[in-house]
C-alpha atoms as a PDB file:
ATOM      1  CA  UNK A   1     113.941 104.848  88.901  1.00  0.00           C
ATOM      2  CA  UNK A   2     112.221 107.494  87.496  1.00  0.00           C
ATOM      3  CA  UNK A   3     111.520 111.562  88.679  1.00  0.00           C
ATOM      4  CA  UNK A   4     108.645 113.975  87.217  1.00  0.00           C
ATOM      5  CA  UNK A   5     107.086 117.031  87.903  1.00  0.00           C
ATOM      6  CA  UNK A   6     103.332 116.704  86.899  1.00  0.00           C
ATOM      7  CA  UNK A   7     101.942 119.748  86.249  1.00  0.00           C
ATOM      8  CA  UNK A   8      98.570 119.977  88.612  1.00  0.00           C
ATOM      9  CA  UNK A   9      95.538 122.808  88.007  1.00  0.00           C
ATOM     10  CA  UNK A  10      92.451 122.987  90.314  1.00  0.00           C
ATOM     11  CA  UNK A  11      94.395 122.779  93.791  1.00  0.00           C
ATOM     12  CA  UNK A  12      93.214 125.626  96.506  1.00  0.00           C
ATOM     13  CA  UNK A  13      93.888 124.524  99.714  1.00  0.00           C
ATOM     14  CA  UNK A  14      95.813 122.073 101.977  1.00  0.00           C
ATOM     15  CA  UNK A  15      93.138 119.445 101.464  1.00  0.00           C
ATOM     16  CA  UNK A  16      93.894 119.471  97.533  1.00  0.00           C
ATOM     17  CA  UNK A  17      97.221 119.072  98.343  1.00  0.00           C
ATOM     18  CA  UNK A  18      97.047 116.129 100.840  1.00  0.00           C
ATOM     19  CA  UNK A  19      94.536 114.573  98.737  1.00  0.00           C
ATOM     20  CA  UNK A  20      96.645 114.409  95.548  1.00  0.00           C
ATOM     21  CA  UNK A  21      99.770 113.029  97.835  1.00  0.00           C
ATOM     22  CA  UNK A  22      97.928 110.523  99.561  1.00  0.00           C
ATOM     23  CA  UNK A  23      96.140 109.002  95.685  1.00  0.00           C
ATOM     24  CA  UNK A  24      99.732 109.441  94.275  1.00  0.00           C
ATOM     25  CA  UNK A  25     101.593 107.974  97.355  1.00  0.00           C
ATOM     26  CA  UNK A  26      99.106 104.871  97.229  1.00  0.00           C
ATOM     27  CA  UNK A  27     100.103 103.506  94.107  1.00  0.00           C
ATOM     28  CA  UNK A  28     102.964 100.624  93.456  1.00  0.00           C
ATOM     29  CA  UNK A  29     105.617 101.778  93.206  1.00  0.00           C
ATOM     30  CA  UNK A  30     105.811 105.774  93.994  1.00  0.00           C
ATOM     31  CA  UNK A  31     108.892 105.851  96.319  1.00  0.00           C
ATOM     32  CA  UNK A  32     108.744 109.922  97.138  1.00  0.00           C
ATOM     33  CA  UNK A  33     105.638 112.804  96.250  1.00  0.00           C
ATOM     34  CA  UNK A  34     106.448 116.252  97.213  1.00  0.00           C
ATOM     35  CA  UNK A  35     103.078 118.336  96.195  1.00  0.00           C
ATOM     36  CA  UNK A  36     103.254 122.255  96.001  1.00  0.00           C
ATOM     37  CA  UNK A  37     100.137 123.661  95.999  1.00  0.00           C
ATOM     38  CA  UNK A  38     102.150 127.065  95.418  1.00  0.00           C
ATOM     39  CA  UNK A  39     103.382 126.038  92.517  1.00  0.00           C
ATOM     40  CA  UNK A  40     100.487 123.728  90.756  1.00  0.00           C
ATOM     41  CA  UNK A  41     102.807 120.732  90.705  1.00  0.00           C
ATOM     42  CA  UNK A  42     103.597 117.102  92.199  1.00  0.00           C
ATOM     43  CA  UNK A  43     107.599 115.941  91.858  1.00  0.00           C
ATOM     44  CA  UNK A  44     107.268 112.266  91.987  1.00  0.00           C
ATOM     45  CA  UNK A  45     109.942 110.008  92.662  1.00  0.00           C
ATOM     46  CA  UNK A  46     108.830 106.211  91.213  1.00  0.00           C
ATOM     47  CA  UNK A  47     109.822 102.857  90.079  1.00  0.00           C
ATOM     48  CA  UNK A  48     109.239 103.512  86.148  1.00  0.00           C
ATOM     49  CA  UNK A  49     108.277  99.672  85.750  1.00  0.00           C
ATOM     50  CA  UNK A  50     106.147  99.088  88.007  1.00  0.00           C
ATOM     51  CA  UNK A  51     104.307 102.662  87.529  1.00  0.00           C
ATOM     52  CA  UNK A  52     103.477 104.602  84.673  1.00  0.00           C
ATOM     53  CA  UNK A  53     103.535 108.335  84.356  1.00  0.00           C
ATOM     54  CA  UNK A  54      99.879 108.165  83.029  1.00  0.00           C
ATOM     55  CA  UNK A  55      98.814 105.820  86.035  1.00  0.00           C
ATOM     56  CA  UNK A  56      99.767 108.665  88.072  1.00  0.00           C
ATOM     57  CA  UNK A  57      98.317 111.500  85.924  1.00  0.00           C
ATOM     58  CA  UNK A  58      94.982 109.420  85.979  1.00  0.00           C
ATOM     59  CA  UNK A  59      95.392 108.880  90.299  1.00  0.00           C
ATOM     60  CA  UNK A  60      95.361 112.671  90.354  1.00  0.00           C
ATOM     61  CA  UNK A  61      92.646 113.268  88.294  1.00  0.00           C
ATOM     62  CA  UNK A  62      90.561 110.592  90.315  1.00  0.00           C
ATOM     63  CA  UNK A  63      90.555 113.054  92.630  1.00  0.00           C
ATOM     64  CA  UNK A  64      88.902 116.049  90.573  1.00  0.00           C
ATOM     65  CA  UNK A  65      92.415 117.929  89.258  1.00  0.00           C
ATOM     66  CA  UNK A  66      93.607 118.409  85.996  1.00  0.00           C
ATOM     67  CA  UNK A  67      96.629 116.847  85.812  1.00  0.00           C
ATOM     68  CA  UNK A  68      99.927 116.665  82.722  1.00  0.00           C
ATOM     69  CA  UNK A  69     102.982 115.428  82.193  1.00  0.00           C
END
């Protein structure tokens, strides 16, 4: 078991926010996401061999953020 914070740019609103939780909670093997659109970041809680920390960089950018480890 694994925990990160991801740094996240480009979030404004509540709908950035839910939108990055709900791309990072959908993958394999993400057990917790706490996103703070305050503070530009995503804690992530995840099962390190069934996810990687760049499979989750590249959910968030799917969804138009700038994401980093």
């Amino acid at each position: 078991m694994a925990q990160h914070l991801f740094k996240v740019e480009g979030m404004s609103c509540s709908h950035c926010q839910k939108a990055v939780t709900d791309a990072v909670s959908a993958l394999a093997g993400v057990n917790a996401v706490t996103v703070s659109l305050d503070a530009g970041t995503a804690d992530v809680t995840y099962n390190d061999a069934a996810v990687s920390a760049q499979a989750i960089v590249a959910a968030i950018e799917e969804q138009g953020y700038d994401a980093a480890e």
